[in-house]
C-alpha atoms as a PDB file:
ATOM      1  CA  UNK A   1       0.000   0.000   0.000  1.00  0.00           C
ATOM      2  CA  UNK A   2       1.637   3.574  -0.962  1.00  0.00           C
ATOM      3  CA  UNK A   3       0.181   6.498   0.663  1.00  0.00           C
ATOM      4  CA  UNK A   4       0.826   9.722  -1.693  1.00  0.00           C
ATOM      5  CA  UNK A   5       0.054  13.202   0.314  1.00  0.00           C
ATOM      6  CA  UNK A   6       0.003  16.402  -2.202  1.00  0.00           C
ATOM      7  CA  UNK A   7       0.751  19.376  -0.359  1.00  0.00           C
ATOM      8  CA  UNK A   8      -0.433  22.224  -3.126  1.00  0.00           C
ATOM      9  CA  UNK A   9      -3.882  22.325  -4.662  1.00  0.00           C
ATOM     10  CA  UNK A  10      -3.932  19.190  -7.270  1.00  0.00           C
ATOM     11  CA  UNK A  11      -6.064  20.525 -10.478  1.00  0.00           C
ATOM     12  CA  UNK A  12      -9.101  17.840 -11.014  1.00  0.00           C
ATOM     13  CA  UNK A  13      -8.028  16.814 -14.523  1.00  0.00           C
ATOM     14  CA  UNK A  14      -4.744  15.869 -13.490  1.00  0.00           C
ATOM     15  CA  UNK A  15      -5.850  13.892 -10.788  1.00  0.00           C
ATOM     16  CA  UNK A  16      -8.422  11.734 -12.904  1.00  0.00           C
ATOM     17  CA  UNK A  17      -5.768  10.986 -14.903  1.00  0.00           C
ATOM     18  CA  UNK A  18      -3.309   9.914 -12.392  1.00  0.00           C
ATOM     19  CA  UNK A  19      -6.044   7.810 -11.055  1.00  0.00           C
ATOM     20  CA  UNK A  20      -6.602   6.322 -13.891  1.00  0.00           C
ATOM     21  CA  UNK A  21      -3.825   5.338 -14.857  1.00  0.00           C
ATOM     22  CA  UNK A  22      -2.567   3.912 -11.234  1.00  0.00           C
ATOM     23  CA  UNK A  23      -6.180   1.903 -11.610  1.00  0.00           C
ATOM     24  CA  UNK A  24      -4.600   0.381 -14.860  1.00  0.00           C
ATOM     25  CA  UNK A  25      -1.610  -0.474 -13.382  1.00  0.00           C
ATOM     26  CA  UNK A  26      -2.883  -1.853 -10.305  1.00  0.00           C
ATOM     27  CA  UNK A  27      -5.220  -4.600 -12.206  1.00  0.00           C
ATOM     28  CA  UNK A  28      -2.804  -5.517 -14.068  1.00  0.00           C
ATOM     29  CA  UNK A  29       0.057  -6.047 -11.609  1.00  0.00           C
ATOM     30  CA  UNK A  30       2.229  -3.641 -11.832  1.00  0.00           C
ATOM     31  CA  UNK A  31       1.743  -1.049  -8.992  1.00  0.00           C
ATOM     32  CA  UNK A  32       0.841  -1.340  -5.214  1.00  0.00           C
ATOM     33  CA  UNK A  33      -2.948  -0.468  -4.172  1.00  0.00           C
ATOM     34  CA  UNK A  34      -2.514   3.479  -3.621  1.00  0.00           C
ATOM     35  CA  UNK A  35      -3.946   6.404  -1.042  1.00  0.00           C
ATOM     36  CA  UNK A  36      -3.624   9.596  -2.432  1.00  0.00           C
ATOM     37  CA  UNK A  37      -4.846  12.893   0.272  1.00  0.00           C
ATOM     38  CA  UNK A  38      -5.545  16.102  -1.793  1.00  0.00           C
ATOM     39  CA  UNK A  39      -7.190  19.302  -1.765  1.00  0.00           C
ATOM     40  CA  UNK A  40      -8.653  20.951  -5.136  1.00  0.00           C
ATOM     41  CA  UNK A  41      -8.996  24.256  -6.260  1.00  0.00           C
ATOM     42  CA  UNK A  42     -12.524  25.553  -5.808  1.00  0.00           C
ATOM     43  CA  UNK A  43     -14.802  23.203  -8.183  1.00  0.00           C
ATOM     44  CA  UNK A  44     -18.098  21.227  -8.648  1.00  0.00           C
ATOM     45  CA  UNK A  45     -18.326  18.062  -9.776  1.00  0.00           C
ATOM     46  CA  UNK A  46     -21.180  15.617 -11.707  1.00  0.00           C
ATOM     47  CA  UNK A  47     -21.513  12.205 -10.723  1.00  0.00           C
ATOM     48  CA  UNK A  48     -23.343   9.664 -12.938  1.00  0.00           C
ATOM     49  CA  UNK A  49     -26.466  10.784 -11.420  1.00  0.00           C
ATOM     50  CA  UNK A  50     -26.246  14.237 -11.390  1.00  0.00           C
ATOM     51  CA  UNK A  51     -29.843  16.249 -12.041  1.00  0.00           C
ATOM     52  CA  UNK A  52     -28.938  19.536 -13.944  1.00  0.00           C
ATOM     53  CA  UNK A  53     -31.286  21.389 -12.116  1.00  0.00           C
ATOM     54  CA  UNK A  54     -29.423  20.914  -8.891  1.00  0.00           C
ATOM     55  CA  UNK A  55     -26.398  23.059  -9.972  1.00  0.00           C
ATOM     56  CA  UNK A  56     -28.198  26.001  -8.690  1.00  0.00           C
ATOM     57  CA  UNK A  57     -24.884  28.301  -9.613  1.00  0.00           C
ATOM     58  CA  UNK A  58     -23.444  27.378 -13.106  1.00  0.00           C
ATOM     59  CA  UNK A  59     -21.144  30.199 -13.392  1.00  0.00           C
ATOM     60  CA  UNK A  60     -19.974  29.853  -9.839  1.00  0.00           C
ATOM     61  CA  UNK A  61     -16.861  27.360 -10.569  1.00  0.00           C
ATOM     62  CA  UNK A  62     -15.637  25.339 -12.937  1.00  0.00           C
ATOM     63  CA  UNK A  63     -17.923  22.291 -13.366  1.00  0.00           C
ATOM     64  CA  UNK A  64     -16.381  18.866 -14.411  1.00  0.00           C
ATOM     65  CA  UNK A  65     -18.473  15.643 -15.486  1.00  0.00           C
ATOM     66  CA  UNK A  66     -17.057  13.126 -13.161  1.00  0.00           C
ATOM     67  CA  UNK A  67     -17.581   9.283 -13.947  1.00  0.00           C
ATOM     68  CA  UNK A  68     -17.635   8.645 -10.229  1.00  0.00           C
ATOM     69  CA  UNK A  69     -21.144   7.549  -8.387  1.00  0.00           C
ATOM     70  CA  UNK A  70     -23.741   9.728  -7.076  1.00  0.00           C
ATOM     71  CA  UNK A  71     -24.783  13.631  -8.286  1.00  0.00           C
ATOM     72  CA  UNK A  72     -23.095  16.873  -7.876  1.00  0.00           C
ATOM     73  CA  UNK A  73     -20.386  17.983  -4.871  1.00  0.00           C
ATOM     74  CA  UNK A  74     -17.650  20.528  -4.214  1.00  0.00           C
ATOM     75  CA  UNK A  75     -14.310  20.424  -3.861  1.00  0.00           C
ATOM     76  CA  UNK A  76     -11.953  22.887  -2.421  1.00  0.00           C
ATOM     77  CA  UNK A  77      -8.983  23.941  -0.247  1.00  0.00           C
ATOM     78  CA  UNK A  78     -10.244  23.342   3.467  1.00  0.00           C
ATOM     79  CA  UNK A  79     -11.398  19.815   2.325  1.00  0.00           C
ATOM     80  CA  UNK A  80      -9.930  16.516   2.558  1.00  0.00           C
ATOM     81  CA  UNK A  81     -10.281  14.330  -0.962  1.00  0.00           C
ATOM     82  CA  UNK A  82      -9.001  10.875  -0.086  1.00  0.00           C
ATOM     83  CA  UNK A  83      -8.782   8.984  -3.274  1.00  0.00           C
ATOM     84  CA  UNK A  84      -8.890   4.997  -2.697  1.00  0.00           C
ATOM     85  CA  UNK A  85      -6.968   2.713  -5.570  1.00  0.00           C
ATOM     86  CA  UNK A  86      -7.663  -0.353  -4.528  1.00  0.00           C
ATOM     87  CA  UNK A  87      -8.236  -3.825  -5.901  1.00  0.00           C
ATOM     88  CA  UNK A  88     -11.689  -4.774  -4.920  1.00  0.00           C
ATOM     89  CA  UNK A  89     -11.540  -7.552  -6.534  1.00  0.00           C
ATOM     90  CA  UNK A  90      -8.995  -9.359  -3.973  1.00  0.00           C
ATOM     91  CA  UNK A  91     -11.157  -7.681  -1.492  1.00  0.00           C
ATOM     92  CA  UNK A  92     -14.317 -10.279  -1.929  1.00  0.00           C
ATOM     93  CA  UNK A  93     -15.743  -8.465  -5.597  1.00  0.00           C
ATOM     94  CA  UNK A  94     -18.638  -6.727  -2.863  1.00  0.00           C
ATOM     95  CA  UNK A  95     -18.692  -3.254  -3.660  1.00  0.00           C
ATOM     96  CA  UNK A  96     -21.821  -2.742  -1.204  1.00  0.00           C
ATOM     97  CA  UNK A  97     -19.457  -4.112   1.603  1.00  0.00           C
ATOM     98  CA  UNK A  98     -16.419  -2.292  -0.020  1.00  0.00           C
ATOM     99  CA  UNK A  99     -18.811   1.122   0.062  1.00  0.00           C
ATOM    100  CA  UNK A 100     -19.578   0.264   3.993  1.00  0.00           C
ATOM    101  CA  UNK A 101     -15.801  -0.340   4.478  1.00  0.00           C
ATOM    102  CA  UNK A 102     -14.980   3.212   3.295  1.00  0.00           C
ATOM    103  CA  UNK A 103     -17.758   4.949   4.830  1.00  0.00           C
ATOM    104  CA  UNK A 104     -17.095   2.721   8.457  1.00  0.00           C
ATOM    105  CA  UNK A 105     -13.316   4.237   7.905  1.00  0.00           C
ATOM    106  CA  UNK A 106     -14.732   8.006   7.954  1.00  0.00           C
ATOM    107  CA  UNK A 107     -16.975   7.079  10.995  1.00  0.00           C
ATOM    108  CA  UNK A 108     -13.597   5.668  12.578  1.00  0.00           C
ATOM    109  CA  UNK A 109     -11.306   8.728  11.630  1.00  0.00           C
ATOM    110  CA  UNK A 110     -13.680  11.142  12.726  1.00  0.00           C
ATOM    111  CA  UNK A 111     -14.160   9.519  16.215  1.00  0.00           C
ATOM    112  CA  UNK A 112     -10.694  10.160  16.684  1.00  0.00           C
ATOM    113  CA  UNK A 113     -12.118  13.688  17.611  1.00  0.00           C
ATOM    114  CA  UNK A 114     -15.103  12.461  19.563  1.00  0.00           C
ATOM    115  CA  UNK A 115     -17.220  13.286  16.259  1.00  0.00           C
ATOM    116  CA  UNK A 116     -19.925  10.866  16.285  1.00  0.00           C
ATOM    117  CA  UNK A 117     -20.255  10.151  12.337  1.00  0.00           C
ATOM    118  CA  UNK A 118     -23.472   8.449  11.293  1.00  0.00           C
ATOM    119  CA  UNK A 119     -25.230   6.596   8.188  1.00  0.00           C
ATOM    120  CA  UNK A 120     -28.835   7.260   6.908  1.00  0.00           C
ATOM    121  CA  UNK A 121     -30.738   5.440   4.831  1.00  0.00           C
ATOM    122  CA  UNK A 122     -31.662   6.968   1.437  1.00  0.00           C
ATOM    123  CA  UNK A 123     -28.490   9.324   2.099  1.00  0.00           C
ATOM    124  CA  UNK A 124     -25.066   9.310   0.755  1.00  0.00           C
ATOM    125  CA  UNK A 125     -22.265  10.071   3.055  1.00  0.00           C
ATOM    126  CA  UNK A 126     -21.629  10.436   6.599  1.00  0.00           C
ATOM    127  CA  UNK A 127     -23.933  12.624   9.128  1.00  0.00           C
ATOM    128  CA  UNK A 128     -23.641  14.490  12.352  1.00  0.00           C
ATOM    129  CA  UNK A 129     -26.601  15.464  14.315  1.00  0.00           C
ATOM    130  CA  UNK A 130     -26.736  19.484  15.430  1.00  0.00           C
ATOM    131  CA  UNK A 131     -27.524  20.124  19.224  1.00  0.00           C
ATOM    132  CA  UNK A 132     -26.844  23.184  18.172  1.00  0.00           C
ATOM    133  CA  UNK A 133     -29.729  23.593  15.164  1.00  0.00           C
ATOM    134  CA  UNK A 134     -33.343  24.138  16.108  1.00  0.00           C
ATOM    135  CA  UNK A 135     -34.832  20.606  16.004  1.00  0.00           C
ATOM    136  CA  UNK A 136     -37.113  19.977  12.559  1.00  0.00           C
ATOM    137  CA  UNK A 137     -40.680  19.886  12.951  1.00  0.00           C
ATOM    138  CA  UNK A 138     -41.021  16.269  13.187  1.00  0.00           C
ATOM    139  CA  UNK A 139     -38.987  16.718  16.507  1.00  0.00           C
ATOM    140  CA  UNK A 140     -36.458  15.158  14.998  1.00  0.00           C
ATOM    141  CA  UNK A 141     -32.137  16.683  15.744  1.00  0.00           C
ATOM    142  CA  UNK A 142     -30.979  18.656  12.719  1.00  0.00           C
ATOM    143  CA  UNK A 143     -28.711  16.864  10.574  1.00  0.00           C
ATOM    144  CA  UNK A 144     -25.777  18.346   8.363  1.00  0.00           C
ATOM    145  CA  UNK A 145     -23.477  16.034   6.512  1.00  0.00           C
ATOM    146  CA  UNK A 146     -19.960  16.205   7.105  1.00  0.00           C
ATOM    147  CA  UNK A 147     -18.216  13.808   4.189  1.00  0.00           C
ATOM    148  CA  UNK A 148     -19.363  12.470   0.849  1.00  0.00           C
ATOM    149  CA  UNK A 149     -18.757   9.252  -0.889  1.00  0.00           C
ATOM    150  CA  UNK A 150     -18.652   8.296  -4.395  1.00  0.00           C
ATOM    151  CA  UNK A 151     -16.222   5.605  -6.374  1.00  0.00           C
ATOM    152  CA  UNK A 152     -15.899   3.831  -9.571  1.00  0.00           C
ATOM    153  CA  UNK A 153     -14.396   0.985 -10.538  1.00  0.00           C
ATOM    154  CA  UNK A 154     -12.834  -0.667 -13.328  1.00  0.00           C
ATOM    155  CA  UNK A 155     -11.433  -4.349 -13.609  1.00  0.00           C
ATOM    156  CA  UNK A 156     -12.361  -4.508  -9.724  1.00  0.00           C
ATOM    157  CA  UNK A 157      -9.941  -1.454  -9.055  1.00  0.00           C
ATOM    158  CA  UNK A 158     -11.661   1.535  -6.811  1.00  0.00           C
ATOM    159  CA  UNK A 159     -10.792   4.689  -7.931  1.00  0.00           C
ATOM    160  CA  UNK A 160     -12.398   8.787  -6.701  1.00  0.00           C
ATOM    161  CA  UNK A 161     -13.101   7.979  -3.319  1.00  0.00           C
ATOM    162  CA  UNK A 162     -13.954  10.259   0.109  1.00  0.00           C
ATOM    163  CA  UNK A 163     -14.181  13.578   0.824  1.00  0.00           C
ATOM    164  CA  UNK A 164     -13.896  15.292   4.748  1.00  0.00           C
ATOM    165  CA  UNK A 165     -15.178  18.626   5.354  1.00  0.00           C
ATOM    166  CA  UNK A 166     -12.057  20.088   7.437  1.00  0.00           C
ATOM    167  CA  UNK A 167     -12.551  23.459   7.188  1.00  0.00           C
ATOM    168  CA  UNK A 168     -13.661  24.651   3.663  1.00  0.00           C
ATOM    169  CA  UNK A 169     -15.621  27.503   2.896  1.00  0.00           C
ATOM    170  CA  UNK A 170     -18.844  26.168   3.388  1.00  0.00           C
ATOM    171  CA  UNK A 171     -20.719  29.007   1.448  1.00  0.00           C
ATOM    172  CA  UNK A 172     -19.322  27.349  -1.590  1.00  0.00           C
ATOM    173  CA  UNK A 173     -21.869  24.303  -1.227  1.00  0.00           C
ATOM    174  CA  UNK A 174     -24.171  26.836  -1.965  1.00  0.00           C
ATOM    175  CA  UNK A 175     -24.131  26.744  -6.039  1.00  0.00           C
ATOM    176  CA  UNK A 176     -25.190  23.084  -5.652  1.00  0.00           C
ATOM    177  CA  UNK A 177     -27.541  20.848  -4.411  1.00  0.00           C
ATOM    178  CA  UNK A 178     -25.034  18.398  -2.380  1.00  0.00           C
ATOM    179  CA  UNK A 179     -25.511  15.148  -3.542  1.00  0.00           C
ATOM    180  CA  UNK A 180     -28.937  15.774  -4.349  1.00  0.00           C
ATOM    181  CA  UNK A 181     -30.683  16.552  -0.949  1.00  0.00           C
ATOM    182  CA  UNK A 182     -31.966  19.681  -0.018  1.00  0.00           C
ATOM    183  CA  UNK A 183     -33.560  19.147   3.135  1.00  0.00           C
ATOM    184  CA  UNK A 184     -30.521  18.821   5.122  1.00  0.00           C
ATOM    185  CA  UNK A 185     -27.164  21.544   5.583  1.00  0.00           C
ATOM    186  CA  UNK A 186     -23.208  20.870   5.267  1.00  0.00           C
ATOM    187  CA  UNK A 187     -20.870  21.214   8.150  1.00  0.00           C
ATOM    188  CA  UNK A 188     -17.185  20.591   8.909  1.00  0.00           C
ATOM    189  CA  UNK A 189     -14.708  20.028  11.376  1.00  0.00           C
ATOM    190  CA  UNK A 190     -13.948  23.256  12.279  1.00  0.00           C
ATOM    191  CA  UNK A 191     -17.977  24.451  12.322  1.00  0.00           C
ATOM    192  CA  UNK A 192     -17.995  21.937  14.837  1.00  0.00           C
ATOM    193  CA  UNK A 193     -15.555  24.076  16.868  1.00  0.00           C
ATOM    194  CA  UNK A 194     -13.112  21.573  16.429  1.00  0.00           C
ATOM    195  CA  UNK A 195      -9.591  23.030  15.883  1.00  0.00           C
ATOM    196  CA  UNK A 196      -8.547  20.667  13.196  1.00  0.00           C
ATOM    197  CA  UNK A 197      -5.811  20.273  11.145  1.00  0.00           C
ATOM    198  CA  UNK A 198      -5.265  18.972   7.525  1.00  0.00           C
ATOM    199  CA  UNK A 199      -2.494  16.835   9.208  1.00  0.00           C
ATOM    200  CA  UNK A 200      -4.209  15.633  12.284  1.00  0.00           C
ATOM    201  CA  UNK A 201      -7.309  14.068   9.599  1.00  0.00           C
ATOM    202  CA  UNK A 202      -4.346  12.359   7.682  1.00  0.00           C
ATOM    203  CA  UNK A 203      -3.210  10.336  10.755  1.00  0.00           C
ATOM    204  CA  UNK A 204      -6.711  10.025  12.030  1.00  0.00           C
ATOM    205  CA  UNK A 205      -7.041   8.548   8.085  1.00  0.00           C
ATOM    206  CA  UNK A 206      -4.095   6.321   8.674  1.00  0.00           C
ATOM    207  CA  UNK A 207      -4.375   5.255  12.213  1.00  0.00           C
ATOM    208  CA  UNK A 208      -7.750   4.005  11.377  1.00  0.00           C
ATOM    209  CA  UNK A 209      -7.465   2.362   8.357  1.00  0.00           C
ATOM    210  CA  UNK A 210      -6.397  -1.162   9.288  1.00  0.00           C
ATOM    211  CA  UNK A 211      -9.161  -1.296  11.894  1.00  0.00           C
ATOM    212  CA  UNK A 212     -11.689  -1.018   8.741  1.00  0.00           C
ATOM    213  CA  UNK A 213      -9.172  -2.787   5.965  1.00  0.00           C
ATOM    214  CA  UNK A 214      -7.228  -5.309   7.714  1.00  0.00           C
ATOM    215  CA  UNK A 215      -7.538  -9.042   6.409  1.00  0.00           C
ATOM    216  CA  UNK A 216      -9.388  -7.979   3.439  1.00  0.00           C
ATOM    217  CA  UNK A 217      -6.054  -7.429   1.029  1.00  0.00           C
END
């Protein structure tokens, strides 16, 4: 496994491509199974599913068309992209399980900073109730999501992967309709007072990793 860490802001078409290509290399042989942390400059992106009606802001960013899972999302500096090469395919060919794996690794990295990260059904990504929000008028705690997921895969290699609100400028969600949903807000690390470093999520990110991937290579 070769963790890659990219200090400066990695441009979106040059990082498809170096996914790519690792994704190539890794089903056929050739290269380790790969971890690569990045930020992006300000962007959206369109998953598979995206609905062009929720990119409420057109002109906002640049948009890419993204062959990854799910709708639209942004990416910017603040923000943790974790991009997961790995061969699924020596991992049990599951890719609900492998999906479970990566979102059970956010849940694990974020507990690290006694963030309790949660799953909903019907909703990509990883959760956080608000104490802080006015409950919703089914009584129920506000909820505002704190990481997306969406992958692809190719000859059973994962490629696009996770991303962890850190401390972006979360104004810049506002051009899209994250993932889709409307009824619920986008928070970070830092809005949860939580003075969080890039650095402290990437050993969070490693320290937790085995926990979720261990025995499954």
């Amino acid at each position: 496994m070769e963790w890659i860490t990219s200090d400066e802001l990695v441009a979106y078409p040059d990082a498809v491509a170096f996914m790519e290509d690792r994704a190539a290399q890794i089903a056929a042989g050739t290269a380790d199974e790969c971890i690569w942390l990045v930020e992006h400059p300000p962007l959206y992106t369109a998953g598979t599913s995206a609905k062009p009606e929720d990119l409420t802001d057109p002109d906002r960013f640049e948009v890419h068309i993204s062959k990854r899972g799910g709708q639209y999302t942004y990416h910017g500096p603040g923000q943790r992209v974790v991009y997961v090469m790995l061969d699924v395919g020596k991992r049990g060919r599951d890719v609900r399980k492998f999906v479970e794996q990566l979102e059970t690794w956010v849940i694990a990295a974020l507990a690290e900073f006694n963030v309790r990260g949660e799953i909903r059904e019907g909703r990509v990504g990883v959760w956080v109730e608000r104490d802080d929000k006015p409950l919703a008028a089914s009584g129920a705690r506000a909820e505002d999501k704190i990481a997306a997921i969406g992958i692809r895969l190719r000859k059973w290699v994962s490629f696009h992967g996770i991303s962890i609100n850190v401390e972006p400028d979360l104004d810049h969600f506002g051009g899209i309709v994250p993932c889709g949903i409307a009824e619920h807000g986008v928070t970070s690390l830092v809005d949860l007072g939580l003075p969080v470093t890039m650095d402290d999520v990437d050993l969070a990110l490693k320290r937790t990793f085995d926990q979720v991937f261990a025995g499954n290579s």
